[in-house]
Protein backbone atom coordinates (compact mmCIF):
# COMPACT_ATOMS: atom_id res chain seq x y z
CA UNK A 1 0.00 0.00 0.00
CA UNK A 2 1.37 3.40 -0.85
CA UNK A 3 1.16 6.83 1.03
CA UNK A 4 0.02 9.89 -1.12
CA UNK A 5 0.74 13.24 0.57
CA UNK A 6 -2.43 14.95 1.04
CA UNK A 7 -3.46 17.08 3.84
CA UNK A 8 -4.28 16.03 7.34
CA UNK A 9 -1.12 16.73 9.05
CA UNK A 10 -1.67 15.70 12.73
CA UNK A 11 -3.32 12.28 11.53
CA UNK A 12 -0.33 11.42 9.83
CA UNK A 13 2.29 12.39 12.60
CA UNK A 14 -0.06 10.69 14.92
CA UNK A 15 -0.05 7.18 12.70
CA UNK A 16 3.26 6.90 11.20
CA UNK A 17 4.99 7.68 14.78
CA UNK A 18 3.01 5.33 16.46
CA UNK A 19 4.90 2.84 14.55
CA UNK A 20 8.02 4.78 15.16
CA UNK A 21 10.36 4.14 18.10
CA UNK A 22 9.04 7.04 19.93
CA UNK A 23 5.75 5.80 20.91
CA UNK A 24 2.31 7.96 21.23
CA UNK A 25 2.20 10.86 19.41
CA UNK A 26 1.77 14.10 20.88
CA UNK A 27 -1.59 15.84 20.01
CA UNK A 28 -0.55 19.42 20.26
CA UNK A 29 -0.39 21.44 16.59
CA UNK A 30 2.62 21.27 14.91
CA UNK A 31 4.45 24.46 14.63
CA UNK A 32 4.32 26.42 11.99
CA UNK A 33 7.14 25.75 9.67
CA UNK A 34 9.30 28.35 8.18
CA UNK A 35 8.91 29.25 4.35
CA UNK A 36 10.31 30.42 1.31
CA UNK A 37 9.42 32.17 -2.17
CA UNK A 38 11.85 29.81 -3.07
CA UNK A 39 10.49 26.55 -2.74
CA UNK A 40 11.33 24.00 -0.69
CA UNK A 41 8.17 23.21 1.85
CA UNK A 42 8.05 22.55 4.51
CA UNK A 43 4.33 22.32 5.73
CA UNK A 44 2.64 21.25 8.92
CA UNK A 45 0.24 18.82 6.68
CA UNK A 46 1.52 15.79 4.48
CA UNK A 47 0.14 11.95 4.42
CA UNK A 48 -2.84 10.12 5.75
CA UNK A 49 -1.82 6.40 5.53
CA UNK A 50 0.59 4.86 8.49
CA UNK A 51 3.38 2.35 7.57
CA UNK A 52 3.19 -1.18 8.99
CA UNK A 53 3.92 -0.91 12.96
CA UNK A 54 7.73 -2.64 13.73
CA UNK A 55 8.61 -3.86 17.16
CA UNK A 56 10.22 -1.52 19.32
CA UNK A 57 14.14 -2.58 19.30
CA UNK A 58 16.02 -2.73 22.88
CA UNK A 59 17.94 0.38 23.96
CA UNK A 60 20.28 1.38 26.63
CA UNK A 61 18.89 2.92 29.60
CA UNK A 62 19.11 6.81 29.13
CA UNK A 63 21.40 8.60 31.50
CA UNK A 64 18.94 11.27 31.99
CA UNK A 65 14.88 11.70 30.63
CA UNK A 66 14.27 12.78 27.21
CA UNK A 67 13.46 16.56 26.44
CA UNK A 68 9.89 16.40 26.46
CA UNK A 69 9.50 19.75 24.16
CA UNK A 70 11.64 18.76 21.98
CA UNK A 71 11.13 14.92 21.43
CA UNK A 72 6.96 16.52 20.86
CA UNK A 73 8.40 18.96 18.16
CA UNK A 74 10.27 16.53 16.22
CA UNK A 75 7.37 13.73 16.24
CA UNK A 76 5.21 16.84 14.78
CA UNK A 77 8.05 17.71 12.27
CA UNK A 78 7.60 14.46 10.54
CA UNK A 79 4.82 15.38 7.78
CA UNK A 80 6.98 18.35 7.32
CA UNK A 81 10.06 16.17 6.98
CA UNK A 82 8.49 13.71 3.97
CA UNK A 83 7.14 16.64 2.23
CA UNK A 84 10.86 18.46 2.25
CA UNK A 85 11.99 14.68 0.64
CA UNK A 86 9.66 14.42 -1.67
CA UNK A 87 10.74 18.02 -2.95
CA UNK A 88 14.48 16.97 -2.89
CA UNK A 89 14.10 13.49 -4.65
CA UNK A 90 12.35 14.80 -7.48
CA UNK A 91 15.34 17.58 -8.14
CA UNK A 92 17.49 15.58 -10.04
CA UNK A 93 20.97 16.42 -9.11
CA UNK A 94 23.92 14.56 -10.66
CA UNK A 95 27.29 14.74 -10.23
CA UNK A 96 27.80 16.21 -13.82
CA UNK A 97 24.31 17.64 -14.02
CA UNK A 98 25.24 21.18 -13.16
CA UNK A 99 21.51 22.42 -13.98
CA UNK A 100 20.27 20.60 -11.41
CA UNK A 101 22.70 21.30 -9.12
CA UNK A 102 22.22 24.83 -9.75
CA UNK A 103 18.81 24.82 -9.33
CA UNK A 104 18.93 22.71 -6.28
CA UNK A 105 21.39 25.17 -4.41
CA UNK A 106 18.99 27.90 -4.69
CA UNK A 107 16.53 25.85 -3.02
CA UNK A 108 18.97 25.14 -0.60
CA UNK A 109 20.09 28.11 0.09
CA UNK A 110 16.63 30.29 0.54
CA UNK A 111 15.21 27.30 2.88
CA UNK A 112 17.98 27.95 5.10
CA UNK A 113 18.14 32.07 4.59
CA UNK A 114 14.17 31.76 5.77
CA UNK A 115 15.88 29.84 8.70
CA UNK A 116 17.83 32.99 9.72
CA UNK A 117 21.01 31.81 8.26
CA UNK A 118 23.41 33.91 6.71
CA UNK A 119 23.88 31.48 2.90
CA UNK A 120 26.84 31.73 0.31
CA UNK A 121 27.38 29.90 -2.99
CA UNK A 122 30.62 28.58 -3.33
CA UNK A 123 31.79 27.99 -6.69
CA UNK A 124 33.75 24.58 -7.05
CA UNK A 125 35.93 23.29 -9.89
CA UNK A 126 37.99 20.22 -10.10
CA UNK A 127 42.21 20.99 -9.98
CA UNK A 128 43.48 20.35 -13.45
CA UNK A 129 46.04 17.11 -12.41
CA UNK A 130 42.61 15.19 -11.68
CA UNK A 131 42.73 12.16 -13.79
CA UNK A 132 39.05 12.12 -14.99
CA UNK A 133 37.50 15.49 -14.34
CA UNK A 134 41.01 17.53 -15.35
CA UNK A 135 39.81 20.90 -14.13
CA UNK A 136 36.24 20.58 -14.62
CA UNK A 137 33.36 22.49 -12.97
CA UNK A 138 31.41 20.98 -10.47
CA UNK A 139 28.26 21.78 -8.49
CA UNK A 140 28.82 24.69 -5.78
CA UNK A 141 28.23 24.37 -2.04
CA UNK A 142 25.53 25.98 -0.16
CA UNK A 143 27.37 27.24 3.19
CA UNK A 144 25.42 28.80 5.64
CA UNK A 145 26.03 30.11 8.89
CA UNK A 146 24.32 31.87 11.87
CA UNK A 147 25.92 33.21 15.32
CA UNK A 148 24.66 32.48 18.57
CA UNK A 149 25.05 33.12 22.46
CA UNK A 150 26.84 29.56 23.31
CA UNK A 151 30.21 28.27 23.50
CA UNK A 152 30.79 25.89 20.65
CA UNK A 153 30.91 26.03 17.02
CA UNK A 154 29.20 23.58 15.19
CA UNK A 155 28.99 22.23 11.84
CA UNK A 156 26.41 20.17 10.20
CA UNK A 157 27.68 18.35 6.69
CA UNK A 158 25.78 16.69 3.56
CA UNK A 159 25.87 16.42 -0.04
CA UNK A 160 23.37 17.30 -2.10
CA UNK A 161 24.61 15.21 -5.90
CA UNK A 162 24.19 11.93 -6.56
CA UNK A 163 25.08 8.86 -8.91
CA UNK A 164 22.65 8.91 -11.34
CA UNK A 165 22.17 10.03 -14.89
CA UNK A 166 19.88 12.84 -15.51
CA UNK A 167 16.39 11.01 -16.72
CA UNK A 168 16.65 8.37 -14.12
CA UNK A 169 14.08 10.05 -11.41
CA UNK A 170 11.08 9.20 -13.56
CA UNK A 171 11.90 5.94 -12.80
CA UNK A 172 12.12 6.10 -9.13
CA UNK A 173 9.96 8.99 -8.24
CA UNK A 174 9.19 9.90 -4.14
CA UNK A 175 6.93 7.12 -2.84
CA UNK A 176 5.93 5.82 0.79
CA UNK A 177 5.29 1.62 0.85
CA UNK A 178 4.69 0.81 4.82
CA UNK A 179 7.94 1.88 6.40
CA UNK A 180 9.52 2.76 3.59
CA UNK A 181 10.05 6.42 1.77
CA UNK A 182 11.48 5.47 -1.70
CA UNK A 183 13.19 7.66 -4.69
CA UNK A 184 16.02 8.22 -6.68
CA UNK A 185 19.13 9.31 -4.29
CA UNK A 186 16.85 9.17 -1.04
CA UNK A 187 19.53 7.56 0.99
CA UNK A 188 22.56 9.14 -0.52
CA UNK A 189 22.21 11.29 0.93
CA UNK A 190 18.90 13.49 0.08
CA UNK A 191 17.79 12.24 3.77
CA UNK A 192 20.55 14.09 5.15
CA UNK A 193 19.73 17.29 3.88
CA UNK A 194 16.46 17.11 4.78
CA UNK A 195 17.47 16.35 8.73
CA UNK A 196 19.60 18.98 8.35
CA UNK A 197 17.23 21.85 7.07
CA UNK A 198 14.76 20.51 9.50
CA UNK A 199 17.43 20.64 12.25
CA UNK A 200 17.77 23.95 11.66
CA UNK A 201 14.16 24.73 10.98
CA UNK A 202 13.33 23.44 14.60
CA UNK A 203 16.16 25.47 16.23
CA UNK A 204 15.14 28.69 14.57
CA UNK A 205 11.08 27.55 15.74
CA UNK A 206 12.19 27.54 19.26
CA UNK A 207 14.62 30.50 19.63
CA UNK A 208 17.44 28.13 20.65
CA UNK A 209 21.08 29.88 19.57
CA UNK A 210 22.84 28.69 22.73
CA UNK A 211 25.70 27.61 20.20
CA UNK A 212 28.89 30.14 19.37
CA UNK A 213 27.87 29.08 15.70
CA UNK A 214 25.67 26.82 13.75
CA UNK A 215 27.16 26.03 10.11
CA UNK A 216 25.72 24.14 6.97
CA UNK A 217 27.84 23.35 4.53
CA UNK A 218 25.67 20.99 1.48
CA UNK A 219 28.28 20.76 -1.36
CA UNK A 220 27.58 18.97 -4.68
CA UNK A 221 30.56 16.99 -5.60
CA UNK A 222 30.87 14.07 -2.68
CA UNK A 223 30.45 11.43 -4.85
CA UNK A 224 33.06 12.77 -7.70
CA UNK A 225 35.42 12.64 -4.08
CA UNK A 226 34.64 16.09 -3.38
CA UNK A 227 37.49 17.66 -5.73
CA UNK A 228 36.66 21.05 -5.41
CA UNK A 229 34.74 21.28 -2.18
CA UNK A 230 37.84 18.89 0.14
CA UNK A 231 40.01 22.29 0.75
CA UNK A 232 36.97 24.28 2.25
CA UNK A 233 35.38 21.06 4.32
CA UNK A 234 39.34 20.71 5.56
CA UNK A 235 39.23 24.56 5.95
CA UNK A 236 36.24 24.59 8.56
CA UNK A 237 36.84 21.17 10.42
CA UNK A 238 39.72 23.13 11.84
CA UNK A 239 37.55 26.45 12.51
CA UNK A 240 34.33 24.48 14.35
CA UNK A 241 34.53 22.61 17.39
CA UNK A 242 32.65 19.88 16.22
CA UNK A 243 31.34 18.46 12.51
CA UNK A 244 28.14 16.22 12.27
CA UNK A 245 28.12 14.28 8.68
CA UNK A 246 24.92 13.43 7.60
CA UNK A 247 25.40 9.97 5.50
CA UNK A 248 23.45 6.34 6.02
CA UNK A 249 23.00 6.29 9.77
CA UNK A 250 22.85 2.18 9.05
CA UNK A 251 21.33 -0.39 6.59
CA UNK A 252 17.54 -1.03 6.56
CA UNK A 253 18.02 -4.87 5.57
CA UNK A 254 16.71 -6.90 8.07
CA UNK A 255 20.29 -7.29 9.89
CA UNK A 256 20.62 -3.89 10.02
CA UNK A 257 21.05 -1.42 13.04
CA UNK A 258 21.31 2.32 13.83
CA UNK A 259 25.46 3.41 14.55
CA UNK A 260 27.54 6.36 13.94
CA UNK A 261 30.92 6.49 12.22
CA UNK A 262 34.27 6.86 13.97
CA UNK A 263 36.13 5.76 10.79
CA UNK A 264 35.61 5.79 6.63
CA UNK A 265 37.99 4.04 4.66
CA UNK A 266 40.83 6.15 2.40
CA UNK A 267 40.25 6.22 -1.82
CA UNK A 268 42.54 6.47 -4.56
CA UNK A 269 42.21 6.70 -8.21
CA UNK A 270 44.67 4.83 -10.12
CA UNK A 271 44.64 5.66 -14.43
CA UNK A 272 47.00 3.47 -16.32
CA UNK A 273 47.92 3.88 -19.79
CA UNK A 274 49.33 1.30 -22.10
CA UNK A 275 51.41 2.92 -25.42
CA UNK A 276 51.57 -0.03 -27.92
CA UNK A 277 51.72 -0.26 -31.94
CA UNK A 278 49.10 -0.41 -34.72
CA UNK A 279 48.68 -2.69 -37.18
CA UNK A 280 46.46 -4.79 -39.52
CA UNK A 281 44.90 -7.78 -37.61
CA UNK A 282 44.65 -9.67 -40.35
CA UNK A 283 47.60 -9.27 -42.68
CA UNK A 284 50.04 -8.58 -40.29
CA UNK A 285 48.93 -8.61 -36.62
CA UNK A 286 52.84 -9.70 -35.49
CA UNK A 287 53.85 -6.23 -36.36
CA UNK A 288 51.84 -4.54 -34.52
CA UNK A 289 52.60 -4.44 -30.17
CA UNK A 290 48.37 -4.92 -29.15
CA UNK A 291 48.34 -2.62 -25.91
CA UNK A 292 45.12 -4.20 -25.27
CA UNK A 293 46.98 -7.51 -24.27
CA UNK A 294 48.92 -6.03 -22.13
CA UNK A 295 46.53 -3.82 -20.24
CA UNK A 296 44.80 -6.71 -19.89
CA UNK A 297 48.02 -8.69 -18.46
CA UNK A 298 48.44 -5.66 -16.00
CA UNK A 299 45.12 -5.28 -14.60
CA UNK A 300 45.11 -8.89 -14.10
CA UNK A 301 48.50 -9.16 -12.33
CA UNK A 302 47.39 -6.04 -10.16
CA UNK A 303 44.11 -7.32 -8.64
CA UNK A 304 46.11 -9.36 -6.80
CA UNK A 305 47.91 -6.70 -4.69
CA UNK A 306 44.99 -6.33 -1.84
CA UNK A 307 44.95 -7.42 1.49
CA UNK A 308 41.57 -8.49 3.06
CA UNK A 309 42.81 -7.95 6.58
CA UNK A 310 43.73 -4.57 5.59
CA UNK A 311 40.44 -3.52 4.00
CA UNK A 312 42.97 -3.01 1.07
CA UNK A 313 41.61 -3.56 -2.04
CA UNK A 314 41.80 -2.66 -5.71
CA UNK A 315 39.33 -2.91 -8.98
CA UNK A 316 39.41 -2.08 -12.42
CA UNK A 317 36.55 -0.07 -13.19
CA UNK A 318 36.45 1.16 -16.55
CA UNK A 319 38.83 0.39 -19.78
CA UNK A 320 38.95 1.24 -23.22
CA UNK A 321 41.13 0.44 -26.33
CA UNK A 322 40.88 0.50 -29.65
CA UNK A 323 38.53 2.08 -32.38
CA UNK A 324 38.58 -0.33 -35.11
CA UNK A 325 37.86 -4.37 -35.28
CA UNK A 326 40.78 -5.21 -37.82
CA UNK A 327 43.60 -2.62 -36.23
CA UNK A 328 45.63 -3.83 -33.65
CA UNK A 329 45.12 -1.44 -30.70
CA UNK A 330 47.98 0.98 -30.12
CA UNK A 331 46.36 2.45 -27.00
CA UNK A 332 44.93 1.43 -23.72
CA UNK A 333 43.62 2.54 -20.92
CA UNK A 334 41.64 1.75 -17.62
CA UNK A 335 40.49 3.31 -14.27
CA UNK A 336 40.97 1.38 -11.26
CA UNK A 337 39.48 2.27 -7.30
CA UNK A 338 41.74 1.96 -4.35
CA UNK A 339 40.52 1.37 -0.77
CA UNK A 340 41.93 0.97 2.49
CA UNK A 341 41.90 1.48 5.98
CA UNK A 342 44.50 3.76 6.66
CA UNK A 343 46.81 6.36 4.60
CA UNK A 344 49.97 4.87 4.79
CA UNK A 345 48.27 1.87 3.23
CA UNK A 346 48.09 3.66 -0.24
CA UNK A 347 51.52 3.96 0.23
CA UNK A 348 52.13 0.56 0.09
CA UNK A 349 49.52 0.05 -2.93
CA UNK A 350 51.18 2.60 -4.84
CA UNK A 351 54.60 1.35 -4.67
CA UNK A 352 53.53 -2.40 -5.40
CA UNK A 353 51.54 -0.72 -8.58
CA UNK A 354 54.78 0.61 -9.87
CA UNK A 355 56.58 -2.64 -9.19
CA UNK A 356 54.94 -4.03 -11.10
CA UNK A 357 54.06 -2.43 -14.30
CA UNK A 358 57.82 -3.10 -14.93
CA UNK A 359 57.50 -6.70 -15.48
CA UNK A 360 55.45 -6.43 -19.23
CA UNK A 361 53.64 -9.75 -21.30
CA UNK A 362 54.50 -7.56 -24.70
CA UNK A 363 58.31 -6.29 -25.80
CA UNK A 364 58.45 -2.89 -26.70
CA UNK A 365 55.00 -1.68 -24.73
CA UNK A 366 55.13 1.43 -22.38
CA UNK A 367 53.40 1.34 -19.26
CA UNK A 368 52.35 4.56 -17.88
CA UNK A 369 50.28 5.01 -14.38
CA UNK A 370 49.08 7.59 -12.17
CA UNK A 371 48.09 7.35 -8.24
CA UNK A 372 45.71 10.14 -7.63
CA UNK A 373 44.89 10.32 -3.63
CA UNK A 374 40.86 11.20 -3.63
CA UNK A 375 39.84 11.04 -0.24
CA UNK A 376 41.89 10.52 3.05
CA UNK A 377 40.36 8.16 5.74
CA UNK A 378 38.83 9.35 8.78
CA UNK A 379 40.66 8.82 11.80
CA UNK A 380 38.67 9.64 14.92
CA UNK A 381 40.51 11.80 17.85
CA UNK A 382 39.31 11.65 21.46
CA UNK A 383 36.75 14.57 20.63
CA UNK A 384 35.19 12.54 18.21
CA UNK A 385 34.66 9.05 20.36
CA UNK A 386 33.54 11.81 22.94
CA UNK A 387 31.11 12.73 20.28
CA UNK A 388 30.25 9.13 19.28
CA UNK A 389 29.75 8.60 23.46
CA UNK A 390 27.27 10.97 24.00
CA UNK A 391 25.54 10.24 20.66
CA UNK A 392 24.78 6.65 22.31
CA UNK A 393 23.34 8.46 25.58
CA UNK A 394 21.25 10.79 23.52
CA UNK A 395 19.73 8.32 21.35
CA UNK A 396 18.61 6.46 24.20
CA UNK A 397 16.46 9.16 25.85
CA UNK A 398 14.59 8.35 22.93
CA UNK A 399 14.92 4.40 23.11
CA UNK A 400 16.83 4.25 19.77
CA UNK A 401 19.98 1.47 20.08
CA UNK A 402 23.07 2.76 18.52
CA UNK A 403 26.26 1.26 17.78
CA UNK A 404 29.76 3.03 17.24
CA UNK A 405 31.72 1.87 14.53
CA UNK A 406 35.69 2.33 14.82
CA UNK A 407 36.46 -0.09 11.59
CA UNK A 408 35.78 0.83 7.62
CA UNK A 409 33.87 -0.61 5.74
CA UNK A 410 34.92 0.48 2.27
CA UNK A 411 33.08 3.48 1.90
CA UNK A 412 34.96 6.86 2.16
CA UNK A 413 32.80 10.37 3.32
CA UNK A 414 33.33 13.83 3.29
CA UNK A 415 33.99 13.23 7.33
CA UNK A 416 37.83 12.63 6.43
CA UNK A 417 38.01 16.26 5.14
CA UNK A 418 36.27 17.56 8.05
CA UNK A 419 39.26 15.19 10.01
CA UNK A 420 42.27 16.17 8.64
CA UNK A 421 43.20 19.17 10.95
CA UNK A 422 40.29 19.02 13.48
CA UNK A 423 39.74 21.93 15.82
CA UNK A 424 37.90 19.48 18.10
CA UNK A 425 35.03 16.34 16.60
CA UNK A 426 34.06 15.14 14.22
CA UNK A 427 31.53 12.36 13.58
CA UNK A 428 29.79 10.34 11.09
CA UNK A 429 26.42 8.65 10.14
CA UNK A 430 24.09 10.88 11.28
CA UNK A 431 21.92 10.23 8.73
CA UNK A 432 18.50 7.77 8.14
CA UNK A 433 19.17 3.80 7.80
CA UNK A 434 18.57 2.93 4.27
CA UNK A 435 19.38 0.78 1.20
CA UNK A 436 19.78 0.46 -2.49
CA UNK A 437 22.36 3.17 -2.57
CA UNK A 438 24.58 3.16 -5.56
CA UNK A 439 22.28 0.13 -7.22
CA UNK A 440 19.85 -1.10 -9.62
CA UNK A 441 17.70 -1.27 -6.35
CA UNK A 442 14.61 0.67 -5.60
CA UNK A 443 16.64 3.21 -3.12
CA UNK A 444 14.69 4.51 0.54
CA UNK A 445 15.32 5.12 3.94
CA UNK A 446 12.95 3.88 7.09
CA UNK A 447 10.10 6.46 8.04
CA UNK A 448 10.34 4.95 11.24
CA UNK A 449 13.89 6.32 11.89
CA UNK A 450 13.13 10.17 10.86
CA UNK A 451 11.60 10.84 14.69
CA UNK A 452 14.49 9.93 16.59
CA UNK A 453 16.98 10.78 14.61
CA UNK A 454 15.62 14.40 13.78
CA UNK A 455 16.13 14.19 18.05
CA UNK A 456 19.16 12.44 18.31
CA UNK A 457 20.85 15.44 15.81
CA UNK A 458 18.97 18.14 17.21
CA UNK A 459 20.10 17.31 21.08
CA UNK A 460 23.58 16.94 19.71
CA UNK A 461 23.96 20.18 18.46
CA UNK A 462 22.19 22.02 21.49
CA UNK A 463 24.52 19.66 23.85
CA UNK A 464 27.68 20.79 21.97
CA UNK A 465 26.61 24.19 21.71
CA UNK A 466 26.04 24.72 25.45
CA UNK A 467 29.28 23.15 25.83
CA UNK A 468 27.76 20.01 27.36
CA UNK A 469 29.76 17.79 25.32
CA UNK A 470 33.34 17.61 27.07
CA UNK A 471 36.74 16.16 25.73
């Protein structure tokens, strides 16, 4: 059965968080949400239809009670919430579609100007020694800031691209099945910047700027690595005292869980190019040097460098060669991805690379490769499994089981940036459990999980603001 957003606000709130881990709903009117000429909703009414009820999972026992105000202000937020995803999932928004960036940032950015923010557009463009984009513009980041009474600065990160082609949405429009809220990009990570502009919608609601500084920054080249956005995320994780990142917070299979990230894993790009000699396949293919071959001999060779226990890996990802079927190919080339666990790691991958490229299957062959070093891995500091500690306690007020998660898993974030020079925390997975990310799978994220997680980010960044948080 699907959900069609209609209006009837307080029914919905009232049904879909009933089968939420936050229990009854309250019954008080939702606050009136802040708006925009520019046109990104987010309204007080939304669906009628509540997803199938799930068992409540087992959580730790809070430290201390929940914030009644605010756990009743995010349960009413949640119509609100769906409506803002709906709006995001069908703006297409590429990597390479800088339209729809475009048009997306201006959404962005007069949501969180209605918010009291003070928004700029930062251009971004790809440094010329990248070995597929070579200098190319990408989408800008919104960055958005607003100053407060409090202590701490804090920093709230998402992307706003994604994966897919433009023309792909119509096939995975914004739908609601039971639990599930599905559409193109929902997971990755269109969920987290809807938490995010609701975050801040519900701090503006209730006058809270006990914080030194609240920051957005939503940039729109993560998933390119974030080649002209890494200086400036770098930039402010040393200027705030702590950074939220707003990817998966978990998978919605049914062995998944709810965690936060203390660790991503570090990406490389490797290009090699293989300079061989033409000549008629037929007539006389031994005078030709088929570079082909021996890409093919190299990539196979290399794919053996990994180490599981490492979370070092490597895969060839894209090659080409050739342009005609009877012309031995004189050029070659392929793409590979590098992951691992740590930075020094690459190191190692690197120099094996080049050890190997020297031992050729073809005579008279050159061998060409370049390491490019995408995206560092997050190493968490004390402030950050301080962070990841209170996190837990938070989430519990609000009976929502957490897990913290010090080992990669493959994936690398925008949190590594954020952790290169840290001026205090930074943290990861913040964001909705989901699944189908990346895939030929119908993507969504968990209704169920939008309550306490719009509380669990919300209470972090008034407990960090205040100063509450201590390292």
């Amino acid at each position: 059965m699907s959900i069609h957003l209609v209006t009837g606000g307080r029914s919905l709130a009232c049904a879909i968080v009933a089968a939420s881990l936050l229990g009854a709903c309250t019954t008080a009117a939702p606050p009136p949400a802040a708006s925009s000429a520019a046109t990104l909703p987010a309204p007080a009414a939304a669906a009628a239809v509540a997803p199938a009820a799930a068992p409540a999972p087992k959580a730790a026992t809070p430290s201390r009670p929940a914030d009644a105000a605010l756990r009743a202000r995010t349960e009413a937020e949640l119509p609100a919430y769906l409506e803002t995803l709906k709006t995001l999932v069908a703006m297409e928004s590429g990597s390479r579609d800088l339209e729809g960036l475009g048009k997306l940032a201006d959404v962005l950015a007069a949501r969180l100007r209605a918010a009291g923010m003070q928004v700029q557009l930062r251009p971004a463009k790809a440094p010329d020694f990248h070995p597929l984009l070579k200098g190319a513009t990408l989408g800008s980041s919104v960055y958005a800031t607003r100053t407060g009474s409090g202590s701490k600065k804090v920093l709230l990160i998402a992307h706003m691209d994604t994966v897919y082609a433009k023309g792909m949405a119509a096939k995975q429009p914004f739908r609601i099945d039971g639990d599930r809220a599905y559409g193109l990009g929902i997971a990755d990570d269109k969920q987290g910047v809807a938490l995010i502009l609701h975050v801040v919608d519900l701090l503006a609601r209730a006058g809270f700027t006990d914080y030194a500084e609240l920051g957005v920054l939503i940039n729109g080249d993560e998933e390119v690595g974030s080649p002209g956005s890494s200086a400036l995320i770098t930039q402010l994780g040393s200027e705030y005292d702590a950074v939220l990142s707003f990817e998966g917070g978990g998978s919605a299979a049914a062995d998944g869980s709810d965690m936060v990230r203390l660790a991503t894993s570090s990406i490389a790009i490797v290009e090699m190019k293989v300079t061989g000699k033409a000549s008629h396949a037929g007539a006389a293919p031994h005078l030709g040097r088929n570079a082909l071959y021996e890409l093919a001999h190299q990539m196979l060779k290399s794919r053996q460098l990994g180490d599981p226990d490492k979370g070092l890996q490597i895969h060839w990802t894209v090659a080409n060669a050739g342009g005609s079927r009877n012309v031995i190919p004189a050029e070659a080339t392929a793409v590979a991805d590098v992951r691992s666990l740590t930075n020094q790691d690459l190191d190692l991958m690197e120099a094996a690379l080049k050890k190997s490229i020297e031992d050729k299957l073809i005579p008279d062959t050159k061998v060409e490769l370049t390491f490019f070093r995408s995206r560092p891995a997050f190493v968490a500091n004390a402030a950050s499994r301080a962070l990841a500690q209170h996190a837990v306690g938070v989430a519990a007020e609000v009976n929502l089981p957490i897990s913290i998660r010090d080992r990669a898993t493959g994936g690398g974030t925008d949190a590594a940036f954020a952790g290169l020079r840290p001026k205090g925390g930074v943290l990861e997975s913040f964001g909705l459990r989901g699944f189908g990310a990346h895939s030929n799978d119908d993507e969504y994220v968990l209704v169920s999980n939008v309550v306490p997680r719009l509380y669990l980010a919300t209470r972090m960044v008034m407990d960090v603001g205040r100063g509450e948080v201590k390292w």
